[in-house]
C-alpha atoms as a PDB file:
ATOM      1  CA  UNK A   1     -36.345  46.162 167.093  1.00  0.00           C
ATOM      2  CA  UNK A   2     -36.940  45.804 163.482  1.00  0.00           C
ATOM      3  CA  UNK A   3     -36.383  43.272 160.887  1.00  0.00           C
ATOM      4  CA  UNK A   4     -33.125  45.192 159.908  1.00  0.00           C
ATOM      5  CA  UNK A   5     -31.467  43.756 163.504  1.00  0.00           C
ATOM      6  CA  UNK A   6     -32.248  40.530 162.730  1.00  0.00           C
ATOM      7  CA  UNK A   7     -30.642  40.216 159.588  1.00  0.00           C
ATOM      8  CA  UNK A   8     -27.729  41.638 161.359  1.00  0.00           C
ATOM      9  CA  UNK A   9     -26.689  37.852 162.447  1.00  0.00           C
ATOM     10  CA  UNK A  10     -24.910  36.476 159.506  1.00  0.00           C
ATOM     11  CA  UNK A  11     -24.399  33.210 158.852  1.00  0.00           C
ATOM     12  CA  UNK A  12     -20.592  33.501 158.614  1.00  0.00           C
ATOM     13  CA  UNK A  13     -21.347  34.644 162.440  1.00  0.00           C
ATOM     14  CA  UNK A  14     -22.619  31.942 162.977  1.00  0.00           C
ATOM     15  CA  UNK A  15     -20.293  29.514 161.140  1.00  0.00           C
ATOM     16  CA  UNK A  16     -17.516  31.258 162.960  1.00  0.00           C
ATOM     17  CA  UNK A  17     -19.175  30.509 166.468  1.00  0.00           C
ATOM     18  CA  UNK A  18     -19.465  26.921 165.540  1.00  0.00           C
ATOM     19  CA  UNK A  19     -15.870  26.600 164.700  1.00  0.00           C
ATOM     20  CA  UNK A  20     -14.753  28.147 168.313  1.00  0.00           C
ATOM     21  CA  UNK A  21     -17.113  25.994 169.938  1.00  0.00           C
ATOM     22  CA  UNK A  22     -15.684  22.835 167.944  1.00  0.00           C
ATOM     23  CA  UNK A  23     -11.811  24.190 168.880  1.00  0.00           C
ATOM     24  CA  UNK A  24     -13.016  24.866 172.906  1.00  0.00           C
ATOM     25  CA  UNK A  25     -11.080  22.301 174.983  1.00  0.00           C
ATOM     26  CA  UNK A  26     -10.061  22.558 178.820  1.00  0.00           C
ATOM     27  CA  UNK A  27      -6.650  23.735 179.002  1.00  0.00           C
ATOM     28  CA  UNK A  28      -4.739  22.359 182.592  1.00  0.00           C
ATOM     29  CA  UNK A  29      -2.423  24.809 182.599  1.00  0.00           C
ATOM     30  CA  UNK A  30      -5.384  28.015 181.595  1.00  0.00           C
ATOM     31  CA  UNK A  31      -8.782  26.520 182.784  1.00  0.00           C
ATOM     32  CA  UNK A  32     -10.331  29.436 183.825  1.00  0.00           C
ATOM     33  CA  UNK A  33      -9.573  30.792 179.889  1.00  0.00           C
ATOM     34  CA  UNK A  34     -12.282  27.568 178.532  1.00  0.00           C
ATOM     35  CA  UNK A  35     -15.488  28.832 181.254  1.00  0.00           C
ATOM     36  CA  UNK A  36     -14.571  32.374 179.719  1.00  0.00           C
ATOM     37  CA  UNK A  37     -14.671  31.324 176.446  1.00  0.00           C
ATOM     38  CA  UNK A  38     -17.860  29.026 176.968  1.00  0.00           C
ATOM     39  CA  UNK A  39     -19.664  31.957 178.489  1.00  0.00           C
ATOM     40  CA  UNK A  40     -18.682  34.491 175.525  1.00  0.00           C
ATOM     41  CA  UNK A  41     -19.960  32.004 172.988  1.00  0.00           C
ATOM     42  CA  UNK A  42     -23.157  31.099 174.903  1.00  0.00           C
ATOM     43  CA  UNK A  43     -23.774  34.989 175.559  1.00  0.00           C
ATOM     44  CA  UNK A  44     -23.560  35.682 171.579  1.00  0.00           C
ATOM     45  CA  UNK A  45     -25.482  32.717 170.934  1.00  0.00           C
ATOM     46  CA  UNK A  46     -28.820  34.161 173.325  1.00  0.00           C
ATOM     47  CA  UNK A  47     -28.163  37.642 172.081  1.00  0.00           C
ATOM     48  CA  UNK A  48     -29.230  36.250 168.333  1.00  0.00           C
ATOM     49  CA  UNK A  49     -31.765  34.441 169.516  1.00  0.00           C
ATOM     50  CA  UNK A  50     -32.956  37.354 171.366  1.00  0.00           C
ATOM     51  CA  UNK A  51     -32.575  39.539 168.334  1.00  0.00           C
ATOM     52  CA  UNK A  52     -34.393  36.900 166.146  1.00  0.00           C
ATOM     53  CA  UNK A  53     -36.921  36.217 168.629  1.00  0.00           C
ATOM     54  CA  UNK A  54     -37.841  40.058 168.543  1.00  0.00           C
ATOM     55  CA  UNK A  55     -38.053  40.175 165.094  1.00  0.00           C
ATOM     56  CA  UNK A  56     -40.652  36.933 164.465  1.00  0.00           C
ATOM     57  CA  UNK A  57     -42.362  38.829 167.037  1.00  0.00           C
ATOM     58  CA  UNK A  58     -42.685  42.107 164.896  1.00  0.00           C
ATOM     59  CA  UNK A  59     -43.788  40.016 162.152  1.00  0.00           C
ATOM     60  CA  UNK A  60     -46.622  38.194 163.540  1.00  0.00           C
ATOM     61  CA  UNK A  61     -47.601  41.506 164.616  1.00  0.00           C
ATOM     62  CA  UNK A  62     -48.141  43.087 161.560  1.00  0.00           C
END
């Protein structure tokens, strides 16, 4: 993976992650919809780290 992925994760991305995670409440009558949403946010959240990970790895390699 090259630099090029990396700056794939904007920071409006980001910014717009933060905001779900700030609106993500338990809902009584929909709880199952919360652990859903928790586990979509937490699985975009490794995938840039991943992504960003890789590319400070390409880096120190050069």
């Amino acid at each position: 993976m090259t630099a090029n992925r990396a700056r794939q994760i904007d920071p409006i991305q980001i910014e717009n992650i933060a905001t779900r995670l700030r609106r993500l409440i338990p809902d009584r009558r929909d709880p199952e919809q919360f652990h859903t949403e928790k586990s979509e946010l937490e699985h975009l959240l490794r995938q840039m780290a991943k992504r960003l990970r890789k590319s400070n790895d390409a880096h120190a390699k050069r």
